[in-house]
C-alpha atoms as a PDB file:
ATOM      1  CA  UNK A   1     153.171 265.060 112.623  1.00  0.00           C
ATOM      2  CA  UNK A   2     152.882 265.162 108.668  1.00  0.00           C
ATOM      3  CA  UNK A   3     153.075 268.658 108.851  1.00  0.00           C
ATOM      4  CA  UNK A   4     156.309 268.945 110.161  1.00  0.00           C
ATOM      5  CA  UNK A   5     159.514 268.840 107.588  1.00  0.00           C
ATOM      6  CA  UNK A   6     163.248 269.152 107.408  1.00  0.00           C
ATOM      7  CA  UNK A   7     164.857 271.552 104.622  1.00  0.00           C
ATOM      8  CA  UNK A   8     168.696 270.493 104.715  1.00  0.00           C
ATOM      9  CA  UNK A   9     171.040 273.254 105.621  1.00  0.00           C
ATOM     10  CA  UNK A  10     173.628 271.539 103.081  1.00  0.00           C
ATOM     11  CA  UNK A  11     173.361 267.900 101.906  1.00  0.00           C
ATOM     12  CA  UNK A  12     174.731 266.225 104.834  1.00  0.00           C
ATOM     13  CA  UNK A  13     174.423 268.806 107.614  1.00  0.00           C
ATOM     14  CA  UNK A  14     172.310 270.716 109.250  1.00  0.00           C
ATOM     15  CA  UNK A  15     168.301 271.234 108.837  1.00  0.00           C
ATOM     16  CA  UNK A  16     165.905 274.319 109.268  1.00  0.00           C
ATOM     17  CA  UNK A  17     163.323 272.685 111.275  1.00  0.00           C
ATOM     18  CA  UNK A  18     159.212 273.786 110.179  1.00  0.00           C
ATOM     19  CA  UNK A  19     155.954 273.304 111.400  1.00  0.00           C
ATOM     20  CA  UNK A  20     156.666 272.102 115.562  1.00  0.00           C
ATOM     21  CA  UNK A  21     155.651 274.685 118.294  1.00  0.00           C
ATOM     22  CA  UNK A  22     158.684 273.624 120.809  1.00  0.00           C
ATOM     23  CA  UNK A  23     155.970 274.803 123.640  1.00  0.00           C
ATOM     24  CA  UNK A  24     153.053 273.674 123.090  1.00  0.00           C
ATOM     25  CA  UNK A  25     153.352 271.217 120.795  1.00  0.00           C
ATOM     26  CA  UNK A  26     155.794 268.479 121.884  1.00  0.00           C
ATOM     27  CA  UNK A  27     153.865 265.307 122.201  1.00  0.00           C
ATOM     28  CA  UNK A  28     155.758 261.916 122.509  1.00  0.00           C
ATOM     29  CA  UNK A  29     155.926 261.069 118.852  1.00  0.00           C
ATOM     30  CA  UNK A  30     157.074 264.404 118.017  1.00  0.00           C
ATOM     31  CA  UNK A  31     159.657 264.406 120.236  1.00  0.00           C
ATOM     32  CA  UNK A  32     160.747 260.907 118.564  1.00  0.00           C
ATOM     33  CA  UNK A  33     160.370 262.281 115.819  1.00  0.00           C
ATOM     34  CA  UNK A  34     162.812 265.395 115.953  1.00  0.00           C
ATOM     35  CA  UNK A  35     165.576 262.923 117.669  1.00  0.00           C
ATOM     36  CA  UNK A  36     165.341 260.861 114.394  1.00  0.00           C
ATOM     37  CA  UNK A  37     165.773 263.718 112.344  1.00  0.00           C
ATOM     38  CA  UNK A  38     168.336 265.099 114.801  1.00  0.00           C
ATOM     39  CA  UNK A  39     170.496 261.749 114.203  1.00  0.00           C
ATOM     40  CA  UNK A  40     169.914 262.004 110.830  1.00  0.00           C
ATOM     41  CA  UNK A  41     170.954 265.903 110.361  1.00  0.00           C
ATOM     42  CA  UNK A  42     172.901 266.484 113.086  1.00  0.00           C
ATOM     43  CA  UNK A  43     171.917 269.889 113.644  1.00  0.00           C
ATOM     44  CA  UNK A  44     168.164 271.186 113.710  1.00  0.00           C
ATOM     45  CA  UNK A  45     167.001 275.109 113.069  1.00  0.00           C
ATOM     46  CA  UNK A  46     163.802 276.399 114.964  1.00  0.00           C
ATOM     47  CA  UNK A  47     162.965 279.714 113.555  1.00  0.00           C
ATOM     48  CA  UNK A  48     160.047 282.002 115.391  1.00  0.00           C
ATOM     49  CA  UNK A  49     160.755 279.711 118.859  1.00  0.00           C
ATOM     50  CA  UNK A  50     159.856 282.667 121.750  1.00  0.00           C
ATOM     51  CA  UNK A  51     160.079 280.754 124.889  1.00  0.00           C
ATOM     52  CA  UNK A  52     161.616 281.865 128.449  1.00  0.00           C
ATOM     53  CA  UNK A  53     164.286 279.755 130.638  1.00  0.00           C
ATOM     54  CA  UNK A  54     161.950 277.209 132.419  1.00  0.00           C
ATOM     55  CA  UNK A  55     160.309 276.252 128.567  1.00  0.00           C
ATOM     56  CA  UNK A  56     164.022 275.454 127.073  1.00  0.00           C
ATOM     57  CA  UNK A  57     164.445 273.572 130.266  1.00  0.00           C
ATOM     58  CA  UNK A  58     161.609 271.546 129.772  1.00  0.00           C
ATOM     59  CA  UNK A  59     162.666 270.746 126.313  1.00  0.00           C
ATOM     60  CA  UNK A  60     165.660 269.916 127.534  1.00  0.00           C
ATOM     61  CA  UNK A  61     164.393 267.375 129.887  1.00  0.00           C
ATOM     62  CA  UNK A  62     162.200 265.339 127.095  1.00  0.00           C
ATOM     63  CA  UNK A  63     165.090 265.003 125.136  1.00  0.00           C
ATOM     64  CA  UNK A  64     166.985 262.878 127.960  1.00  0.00           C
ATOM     65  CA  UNK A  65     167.804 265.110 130.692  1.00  0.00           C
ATOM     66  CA  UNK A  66     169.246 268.900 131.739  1.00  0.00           C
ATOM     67  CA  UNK A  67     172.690 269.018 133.538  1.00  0.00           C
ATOM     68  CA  UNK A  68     173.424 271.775 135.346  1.00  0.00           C
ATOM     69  CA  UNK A  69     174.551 274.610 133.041  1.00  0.00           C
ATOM     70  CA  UNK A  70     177.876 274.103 132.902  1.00  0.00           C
ATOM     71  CA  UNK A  71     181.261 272.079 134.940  1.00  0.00           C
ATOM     72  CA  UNK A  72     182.578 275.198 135.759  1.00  0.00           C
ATOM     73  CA  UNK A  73     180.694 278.178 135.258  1.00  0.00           C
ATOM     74  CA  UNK A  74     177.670 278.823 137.337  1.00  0.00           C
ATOM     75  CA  UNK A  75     174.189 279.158 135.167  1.00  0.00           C
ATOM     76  CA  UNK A  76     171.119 281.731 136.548  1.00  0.00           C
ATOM     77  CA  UNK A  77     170.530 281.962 139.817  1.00  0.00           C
ATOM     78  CA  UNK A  78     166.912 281.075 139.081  1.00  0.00           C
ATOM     79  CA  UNK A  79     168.007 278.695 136.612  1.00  0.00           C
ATOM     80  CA  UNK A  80     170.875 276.632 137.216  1.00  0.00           C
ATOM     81  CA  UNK A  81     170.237 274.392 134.020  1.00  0.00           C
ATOM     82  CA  UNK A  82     170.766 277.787 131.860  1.00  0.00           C
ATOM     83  CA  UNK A  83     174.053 279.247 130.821  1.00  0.00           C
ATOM     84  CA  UNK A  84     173.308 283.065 129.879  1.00  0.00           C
ATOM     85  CA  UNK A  85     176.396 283.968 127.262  1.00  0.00           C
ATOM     86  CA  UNK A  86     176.941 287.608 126.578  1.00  0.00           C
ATOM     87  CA  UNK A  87     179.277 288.497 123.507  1.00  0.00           C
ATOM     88  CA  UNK A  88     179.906 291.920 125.534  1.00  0.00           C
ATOM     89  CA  UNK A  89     181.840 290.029 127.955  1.00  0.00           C
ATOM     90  CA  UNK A  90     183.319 287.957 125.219  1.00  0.00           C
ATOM     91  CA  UNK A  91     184.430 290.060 122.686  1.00  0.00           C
ATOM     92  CA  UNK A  92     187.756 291.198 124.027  1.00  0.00           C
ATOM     93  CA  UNK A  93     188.978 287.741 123.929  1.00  0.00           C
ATOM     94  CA  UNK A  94     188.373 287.270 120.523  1.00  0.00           C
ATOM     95  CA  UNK A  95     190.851 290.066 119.113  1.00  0.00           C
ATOM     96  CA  UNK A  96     195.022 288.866 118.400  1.00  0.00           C
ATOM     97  CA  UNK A  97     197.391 290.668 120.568  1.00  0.00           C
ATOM     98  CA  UNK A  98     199.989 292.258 118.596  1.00  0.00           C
ATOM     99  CA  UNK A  99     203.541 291.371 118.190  1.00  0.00           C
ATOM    100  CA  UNK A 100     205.917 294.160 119.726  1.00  0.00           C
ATOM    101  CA  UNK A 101     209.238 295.356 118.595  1.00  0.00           C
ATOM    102  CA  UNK A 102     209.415 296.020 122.269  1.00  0.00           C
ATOM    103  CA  UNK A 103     208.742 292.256 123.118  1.00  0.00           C
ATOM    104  CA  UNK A 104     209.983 290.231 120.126  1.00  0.00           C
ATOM    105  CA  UNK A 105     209.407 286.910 121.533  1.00  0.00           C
ATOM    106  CA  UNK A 106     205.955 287.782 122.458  1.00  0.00           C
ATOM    107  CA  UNK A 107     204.481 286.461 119.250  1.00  0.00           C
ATOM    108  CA  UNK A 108     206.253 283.202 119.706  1.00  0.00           C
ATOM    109  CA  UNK A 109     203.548 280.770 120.490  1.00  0.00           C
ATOM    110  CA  UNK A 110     202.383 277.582 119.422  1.00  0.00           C
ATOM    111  CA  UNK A 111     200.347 277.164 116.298  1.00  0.00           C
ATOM    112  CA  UNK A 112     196.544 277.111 116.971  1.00  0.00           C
ATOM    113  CA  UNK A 113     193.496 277.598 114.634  1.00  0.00           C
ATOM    114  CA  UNK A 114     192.172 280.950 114.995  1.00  0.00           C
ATOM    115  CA  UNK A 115     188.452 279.746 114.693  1.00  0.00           C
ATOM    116  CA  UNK A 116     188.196 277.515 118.182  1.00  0.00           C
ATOM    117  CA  UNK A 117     186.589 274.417 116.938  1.00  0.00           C
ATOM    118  CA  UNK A 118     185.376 272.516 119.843  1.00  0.00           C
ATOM    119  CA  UNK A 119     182.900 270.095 121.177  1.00  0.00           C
ATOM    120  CA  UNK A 120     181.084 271.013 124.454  1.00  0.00           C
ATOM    121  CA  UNK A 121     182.664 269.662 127.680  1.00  0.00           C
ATOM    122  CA  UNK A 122     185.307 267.483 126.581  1.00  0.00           C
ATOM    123  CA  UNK A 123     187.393 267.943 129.919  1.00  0.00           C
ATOM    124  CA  UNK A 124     184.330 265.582 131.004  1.00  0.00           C
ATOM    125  CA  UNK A 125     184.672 261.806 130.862  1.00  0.00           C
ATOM    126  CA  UNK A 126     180.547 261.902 129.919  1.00  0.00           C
ATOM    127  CA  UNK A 127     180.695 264.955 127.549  1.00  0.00           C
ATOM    128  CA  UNK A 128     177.040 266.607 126.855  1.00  0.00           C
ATOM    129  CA  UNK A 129     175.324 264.092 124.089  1.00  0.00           C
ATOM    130  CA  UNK A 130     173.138 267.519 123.173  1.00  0.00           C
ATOM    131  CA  UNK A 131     173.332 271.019 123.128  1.00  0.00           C
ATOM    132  CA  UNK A 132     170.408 273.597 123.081  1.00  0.00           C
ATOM    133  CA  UNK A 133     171.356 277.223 122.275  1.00  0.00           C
ATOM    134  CA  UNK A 134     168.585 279.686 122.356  1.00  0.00           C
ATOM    135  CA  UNK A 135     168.828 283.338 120.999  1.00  0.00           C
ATOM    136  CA  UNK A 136     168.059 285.695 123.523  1.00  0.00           C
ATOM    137  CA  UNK A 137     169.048 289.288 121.538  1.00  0.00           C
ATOM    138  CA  UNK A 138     170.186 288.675 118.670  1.00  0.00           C
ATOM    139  CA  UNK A 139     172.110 291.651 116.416  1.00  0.00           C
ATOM    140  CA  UNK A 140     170.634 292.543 113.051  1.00  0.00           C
ATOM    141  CA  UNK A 141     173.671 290.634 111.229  1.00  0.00           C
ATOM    142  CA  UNK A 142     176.544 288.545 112.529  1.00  0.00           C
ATOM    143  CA  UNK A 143     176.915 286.214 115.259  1.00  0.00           C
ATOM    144  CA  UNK A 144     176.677 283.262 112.842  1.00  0.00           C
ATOM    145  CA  UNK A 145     177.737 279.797 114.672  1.00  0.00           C
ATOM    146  CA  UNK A 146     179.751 277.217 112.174  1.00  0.00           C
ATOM    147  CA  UNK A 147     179.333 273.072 112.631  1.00  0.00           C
ATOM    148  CA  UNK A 148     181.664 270.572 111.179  1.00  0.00           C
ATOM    149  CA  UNK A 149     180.066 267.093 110.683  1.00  0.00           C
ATOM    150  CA  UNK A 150     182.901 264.809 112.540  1.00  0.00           C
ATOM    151  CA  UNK A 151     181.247 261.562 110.794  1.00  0.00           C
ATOM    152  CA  UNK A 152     182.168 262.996 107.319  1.00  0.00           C
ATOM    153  CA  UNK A 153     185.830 264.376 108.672  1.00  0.00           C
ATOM    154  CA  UNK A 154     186.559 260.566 109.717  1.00  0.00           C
ATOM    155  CA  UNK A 155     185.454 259.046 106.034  1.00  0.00           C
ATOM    156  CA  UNK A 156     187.547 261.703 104.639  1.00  0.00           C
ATOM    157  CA  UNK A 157     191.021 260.126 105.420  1.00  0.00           C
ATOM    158  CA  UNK A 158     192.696 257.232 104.105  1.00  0.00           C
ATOM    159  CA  UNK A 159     191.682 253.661 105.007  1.00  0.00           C
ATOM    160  CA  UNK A 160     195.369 253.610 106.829  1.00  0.00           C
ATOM    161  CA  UNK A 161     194.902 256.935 108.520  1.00  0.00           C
ATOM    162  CA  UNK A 162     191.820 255.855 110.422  1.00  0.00           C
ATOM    163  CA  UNK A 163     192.860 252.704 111.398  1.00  0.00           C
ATOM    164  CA  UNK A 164     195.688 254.183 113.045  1.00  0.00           C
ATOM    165  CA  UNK A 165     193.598 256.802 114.600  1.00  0.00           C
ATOM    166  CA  UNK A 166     190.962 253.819 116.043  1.00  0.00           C
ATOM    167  CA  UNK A 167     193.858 253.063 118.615  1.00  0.00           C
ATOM    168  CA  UNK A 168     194.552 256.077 120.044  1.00  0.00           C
ATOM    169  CA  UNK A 169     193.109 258.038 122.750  1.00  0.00           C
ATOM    170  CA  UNK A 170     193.070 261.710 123.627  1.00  0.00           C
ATOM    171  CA  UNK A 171     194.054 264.052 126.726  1.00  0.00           C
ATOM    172  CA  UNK A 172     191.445 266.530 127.213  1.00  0.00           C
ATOM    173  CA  UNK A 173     191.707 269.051 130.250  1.00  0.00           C
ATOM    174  CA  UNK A 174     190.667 272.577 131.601  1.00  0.00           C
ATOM    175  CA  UNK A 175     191.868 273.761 134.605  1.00  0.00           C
ATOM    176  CA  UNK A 176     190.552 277.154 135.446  1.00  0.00           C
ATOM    177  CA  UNK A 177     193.022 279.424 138.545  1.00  0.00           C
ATOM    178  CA  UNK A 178     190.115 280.965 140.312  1.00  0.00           C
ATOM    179  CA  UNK A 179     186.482 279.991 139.457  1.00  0.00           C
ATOM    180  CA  UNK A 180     184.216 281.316 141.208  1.00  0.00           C
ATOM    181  CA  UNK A 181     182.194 279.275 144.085  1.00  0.00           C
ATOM    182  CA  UNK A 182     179.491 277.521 142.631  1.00  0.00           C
ATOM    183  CA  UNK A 183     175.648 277.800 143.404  1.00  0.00           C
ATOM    184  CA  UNK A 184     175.132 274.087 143.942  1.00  0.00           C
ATOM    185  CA  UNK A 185     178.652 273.068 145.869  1.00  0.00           C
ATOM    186  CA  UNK A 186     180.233 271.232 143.174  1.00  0.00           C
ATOM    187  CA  UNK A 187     183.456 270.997 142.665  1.00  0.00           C
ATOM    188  CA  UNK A 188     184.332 273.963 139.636  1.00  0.00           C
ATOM    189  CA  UNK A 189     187.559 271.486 138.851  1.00  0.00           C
ATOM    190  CA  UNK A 190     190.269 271.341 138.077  1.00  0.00           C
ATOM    191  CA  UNK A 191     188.683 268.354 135.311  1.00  0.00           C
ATOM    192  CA  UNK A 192     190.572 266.128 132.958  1.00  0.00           C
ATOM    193  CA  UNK A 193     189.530 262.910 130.997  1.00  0.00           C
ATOM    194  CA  UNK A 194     190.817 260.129 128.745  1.00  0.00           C
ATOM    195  CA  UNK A 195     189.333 259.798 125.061  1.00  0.00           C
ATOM    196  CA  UNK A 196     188.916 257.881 122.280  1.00  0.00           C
ATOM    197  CA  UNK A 197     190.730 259.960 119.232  1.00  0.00           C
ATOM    198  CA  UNK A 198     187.664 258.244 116.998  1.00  0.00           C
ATOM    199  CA  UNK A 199     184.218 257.876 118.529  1.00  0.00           C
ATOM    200  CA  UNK A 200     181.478 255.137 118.169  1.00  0.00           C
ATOM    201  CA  UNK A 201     178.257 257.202 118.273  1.00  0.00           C
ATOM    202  CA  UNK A 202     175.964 255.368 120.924  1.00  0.00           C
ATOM    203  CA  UNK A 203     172.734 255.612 118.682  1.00  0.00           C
ATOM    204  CA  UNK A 204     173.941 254.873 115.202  1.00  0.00           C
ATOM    205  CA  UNK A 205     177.186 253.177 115.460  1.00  0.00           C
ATOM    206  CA  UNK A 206     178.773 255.512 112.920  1.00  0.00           C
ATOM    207  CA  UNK A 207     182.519 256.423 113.667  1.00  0.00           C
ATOM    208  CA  UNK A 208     183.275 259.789 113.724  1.00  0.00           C
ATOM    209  CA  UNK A 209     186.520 261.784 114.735  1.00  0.00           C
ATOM    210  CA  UNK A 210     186.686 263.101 117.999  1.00  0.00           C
ATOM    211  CA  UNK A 211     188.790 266.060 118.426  1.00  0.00           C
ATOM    212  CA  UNK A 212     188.445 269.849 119.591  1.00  0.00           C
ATOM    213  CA  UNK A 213     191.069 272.779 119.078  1.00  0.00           C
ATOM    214  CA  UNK A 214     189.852 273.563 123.056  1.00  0.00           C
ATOM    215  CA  UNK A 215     190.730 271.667 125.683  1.00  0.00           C
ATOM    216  CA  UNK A 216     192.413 268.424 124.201  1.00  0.00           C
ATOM    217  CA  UNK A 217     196.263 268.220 125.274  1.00  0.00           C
ATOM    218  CA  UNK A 218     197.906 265.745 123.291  1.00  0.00           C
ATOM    219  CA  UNK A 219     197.442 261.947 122.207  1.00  0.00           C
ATOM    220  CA  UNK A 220     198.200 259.929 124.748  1.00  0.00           C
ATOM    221  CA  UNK A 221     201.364 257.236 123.491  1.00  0.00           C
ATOM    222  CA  UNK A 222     202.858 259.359 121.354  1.00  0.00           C
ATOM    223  CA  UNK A 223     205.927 261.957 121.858  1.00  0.00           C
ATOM    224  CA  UNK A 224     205.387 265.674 122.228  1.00  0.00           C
ATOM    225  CA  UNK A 225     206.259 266.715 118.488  1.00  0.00           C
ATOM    226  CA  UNK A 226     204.319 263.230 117.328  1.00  0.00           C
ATOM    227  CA  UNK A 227     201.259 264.376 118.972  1.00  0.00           C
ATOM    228  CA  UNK A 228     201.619 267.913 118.079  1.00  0.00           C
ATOM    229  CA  UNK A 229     202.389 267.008 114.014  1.00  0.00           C
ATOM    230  CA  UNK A 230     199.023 264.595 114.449  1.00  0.00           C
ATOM    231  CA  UNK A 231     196.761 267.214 116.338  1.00  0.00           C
ATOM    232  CA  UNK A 232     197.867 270.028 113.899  1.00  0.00           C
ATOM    233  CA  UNK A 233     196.761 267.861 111.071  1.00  0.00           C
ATOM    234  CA  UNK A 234     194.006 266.731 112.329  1.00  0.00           C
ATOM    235  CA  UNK A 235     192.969 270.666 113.196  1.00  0.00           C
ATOM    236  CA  UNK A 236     193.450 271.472 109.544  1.00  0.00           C
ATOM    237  CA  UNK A 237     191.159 268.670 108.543  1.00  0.00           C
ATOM    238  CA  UNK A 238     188.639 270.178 110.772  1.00  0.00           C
ATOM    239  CA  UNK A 239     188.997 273.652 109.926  1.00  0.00           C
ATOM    240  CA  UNK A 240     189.746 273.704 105.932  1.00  0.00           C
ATOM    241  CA  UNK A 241     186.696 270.967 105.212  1.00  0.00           C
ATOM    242  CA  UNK A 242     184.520 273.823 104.214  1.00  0.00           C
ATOM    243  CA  UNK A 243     182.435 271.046 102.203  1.00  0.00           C
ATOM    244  CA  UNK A 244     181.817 269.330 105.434  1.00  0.00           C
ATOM    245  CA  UNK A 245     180.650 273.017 107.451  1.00  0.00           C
ATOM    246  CA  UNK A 246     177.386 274.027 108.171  1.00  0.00           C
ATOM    247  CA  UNK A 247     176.338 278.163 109.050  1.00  0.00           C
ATOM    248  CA  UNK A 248     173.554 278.897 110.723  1.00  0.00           C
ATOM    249  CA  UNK A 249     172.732 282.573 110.755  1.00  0.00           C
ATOM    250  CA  UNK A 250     170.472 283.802 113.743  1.00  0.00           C
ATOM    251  CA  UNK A 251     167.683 285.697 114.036  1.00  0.00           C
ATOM    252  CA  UNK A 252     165.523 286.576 117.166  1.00  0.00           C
ATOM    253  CA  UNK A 253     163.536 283.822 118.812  1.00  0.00           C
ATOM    254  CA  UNK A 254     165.896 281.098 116.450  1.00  0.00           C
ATOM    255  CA  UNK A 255     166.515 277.629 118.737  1.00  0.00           C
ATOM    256  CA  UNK A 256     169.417 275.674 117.598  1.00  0.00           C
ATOM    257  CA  UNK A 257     169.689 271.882 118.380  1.00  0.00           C
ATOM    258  CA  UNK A 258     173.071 269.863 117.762  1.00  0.00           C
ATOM    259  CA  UNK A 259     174.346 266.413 118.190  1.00  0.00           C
ATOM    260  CA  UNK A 260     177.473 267.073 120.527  1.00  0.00           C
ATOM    261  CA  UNK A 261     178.524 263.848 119.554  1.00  0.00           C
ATOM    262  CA  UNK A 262     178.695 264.261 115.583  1.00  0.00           C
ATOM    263  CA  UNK A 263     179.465 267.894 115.242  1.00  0.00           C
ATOM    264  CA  UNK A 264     182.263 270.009 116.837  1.00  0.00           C
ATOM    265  CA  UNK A 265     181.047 274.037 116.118  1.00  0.00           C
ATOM    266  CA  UNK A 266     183.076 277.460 116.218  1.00  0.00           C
ATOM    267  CA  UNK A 267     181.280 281.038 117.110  1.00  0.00           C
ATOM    268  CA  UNK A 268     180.177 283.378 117.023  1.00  0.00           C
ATOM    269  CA  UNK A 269     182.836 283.461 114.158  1.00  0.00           C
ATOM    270  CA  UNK A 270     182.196 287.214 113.511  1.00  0.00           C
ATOM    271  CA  UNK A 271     181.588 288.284 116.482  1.00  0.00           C
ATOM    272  CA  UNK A 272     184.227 291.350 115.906  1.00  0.00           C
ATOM    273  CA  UNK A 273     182.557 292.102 112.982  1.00  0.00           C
ATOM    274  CA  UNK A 274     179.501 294.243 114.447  1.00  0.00           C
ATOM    275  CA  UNK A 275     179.121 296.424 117.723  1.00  0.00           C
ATOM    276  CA  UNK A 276     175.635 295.202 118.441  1.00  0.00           C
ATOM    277  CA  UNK A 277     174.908 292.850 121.796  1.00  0.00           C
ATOM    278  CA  UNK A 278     174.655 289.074 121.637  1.00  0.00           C
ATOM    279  CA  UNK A 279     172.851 287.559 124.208  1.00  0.00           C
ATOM    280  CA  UNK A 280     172.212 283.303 123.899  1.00  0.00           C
ATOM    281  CA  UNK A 281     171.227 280.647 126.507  1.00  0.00           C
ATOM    282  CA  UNK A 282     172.434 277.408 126.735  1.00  0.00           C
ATOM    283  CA  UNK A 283     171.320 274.253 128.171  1.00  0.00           C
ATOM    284  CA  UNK A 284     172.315 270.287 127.626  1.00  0.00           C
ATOM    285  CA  UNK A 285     171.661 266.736 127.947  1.00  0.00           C
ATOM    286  CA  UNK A 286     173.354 264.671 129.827  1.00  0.00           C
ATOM    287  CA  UNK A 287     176.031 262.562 128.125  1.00  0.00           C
ATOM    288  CA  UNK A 288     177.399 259.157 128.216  1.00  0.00           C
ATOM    289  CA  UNK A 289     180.960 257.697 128.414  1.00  0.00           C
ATOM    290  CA  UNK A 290     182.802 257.668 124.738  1.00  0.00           C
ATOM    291  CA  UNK A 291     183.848 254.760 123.505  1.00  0.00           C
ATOM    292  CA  UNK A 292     186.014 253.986 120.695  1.00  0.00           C
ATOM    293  CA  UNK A 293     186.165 251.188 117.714  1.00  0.00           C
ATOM    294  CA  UNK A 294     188.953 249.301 119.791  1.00  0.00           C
ATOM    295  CA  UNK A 295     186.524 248.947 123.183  1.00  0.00           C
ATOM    296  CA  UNK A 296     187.994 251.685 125.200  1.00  0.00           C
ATOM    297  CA  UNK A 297     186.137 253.892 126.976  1.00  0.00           C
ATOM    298  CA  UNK A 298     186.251 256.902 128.190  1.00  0.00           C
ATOM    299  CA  UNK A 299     187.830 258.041 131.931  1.00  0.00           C
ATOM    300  CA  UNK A 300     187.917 260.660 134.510  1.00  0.00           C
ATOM    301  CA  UNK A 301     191.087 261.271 134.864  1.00  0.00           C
ATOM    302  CA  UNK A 302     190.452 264.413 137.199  1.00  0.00           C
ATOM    303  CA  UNK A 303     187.107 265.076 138.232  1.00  0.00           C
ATOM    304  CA  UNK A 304     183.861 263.520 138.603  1.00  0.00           C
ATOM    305  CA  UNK A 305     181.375 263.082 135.809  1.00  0.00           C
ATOM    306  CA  UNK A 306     178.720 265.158 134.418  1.00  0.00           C
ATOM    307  CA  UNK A 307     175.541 263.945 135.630  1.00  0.00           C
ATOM    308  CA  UNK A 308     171.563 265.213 134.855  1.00  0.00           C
ATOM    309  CA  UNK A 309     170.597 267.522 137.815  1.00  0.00           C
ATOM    310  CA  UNK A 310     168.232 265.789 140.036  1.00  0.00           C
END
């Protein structure tokens, strides 16, 4: 125990993570111990971490329980806690299409952040409390993941601001047109929920925004360009903060550990930047139901919740 120790990322988030083996070495107290510092930090760094599926499963599991790997998409066939994400598959969806003299209202869109901040599984009504990414082959540069610490965002604004913001509650959906069948029979969606626009964080009572460029619609109350104006400001907040950003850069065999209730993250945020593969698995623990400084709590509005898998 006294030889494990915490060197901050940046003063309030994030923490490289040294001297715990996260296979052979996680006895009760140390596994107390890391969700302290996890509360604490937000995010947790485990460099030199080789371990296979069923290990980061395990871990999982001690820290409160795996779901399955994801609402939608179907994880390993041998491991249905463990989403397998290859940047190969992803990459084409990171470049901008072009605007056309051919098509000149093809470039009209709505204003989004190019970077897609986001918290895991917000269409959910329980949202994942904590996600586990593992790299699997990891380039020799780039691929860096970005976290925004939502507790500082929230003390950021004005006194006015957030007491607005502790009323109102968020649309978050994701409705995918053909999903493939899943392994286990569950329903692949469509899923939509009903949020608080500021979070109470279960363990620490700290308030902390509670807002993702993906999947949340609009605030619920307020009309179309209202929500919009509120949303887009709210974006910028979490996008321009760089003061309130953590980057962790990978390497081979690095295990990354976030709250998914503190931190909303972006990447890989330069993952056009090299030709090299990309290969990370992902597992979580299951969430609870949000609930905001006025007493509401989140709801399904579509969709059941996310449970641990049995």
């Amino acid at each position: 125990m006294s030889e494990i120790s915490f060197r901050p990322i940046t003063p309030i988030t994030g923490a490289e993570v040294e001297g715990v083996d996260l296979v052979d070495g996680l006895r009760p107290p140390v596994v107390a111990r890391l969700r302290e510092a996890l509360l604490r930090h937000k995010v947790l760094v485990f460099r030199d971490q080789p371990m296979d599926d069923e290990r980061q499963v395990a871990l999982t599991d001690l820290l409160g329980g795996a779901t399955a790997a994801h609402p939608i998409v179907n994880g390993l066939r041998d491991a249905p806690a463990v989403l397998r994400t290859a940047l190969s598959a992803d990459r084409s969806g990171l470049a901008e299409a072009e605007v056309g003299a051919d098509d000149p209202f093809g470039g009209t869109v709505a204003r989004r952040l190019r970077t897609e901040w986001h918290i895991d599984s917000t269409f959910m009504a329980n949202p994942t409390a904590i996600t586990i990414l593992r790299g699997v082959q990891i380039p020799p540069a780039g691929g860096d993941t970005l976290f925004a610490n939502l507790e500082a965002l929230y003390g950021g604004l004005s006194p006015s601001l957030r007491g607005y913001l502790d009323t109102l509650q968020a649309i978050h959906s994701r409705f995918d047109s053909a999903p493939p069948p899943r392994f286990d029979g569950r329903s692949s969606g469509p899923f939509s929920a009903l949020h608080p626009l500021v979070r109470v964080h279960p363990e620490t009572g700290a308030r902390q925004l509670f807002i993702s460029s993906v999947f949340m619609q609009a605030v619920c109350g307020l009309k179309p360009r209202e929500s919009a104006a509120l949303l887009d400001f709210l974006l910028d907040e979490l996008a321009g903060r760089d003061e309130l950003h953590a980057r962790v850069r990978w390497e081979q065999d690095t295990l990354v550990m976030w709250d998914n209730r503190a931190v909303a993250h972006a990447g890989p945020v330069d993952g056009l930047m090299f030709d090299e593969e990309r290969i990370v698995h992902r597992t979580t623990v299951v969430g609870d139901l949000p609930c905001g400084p006025d007493g509401f709590v989140s709801r399904a509005l579509i969709g059941d919740l996310f449970e641990a898998i049995a």
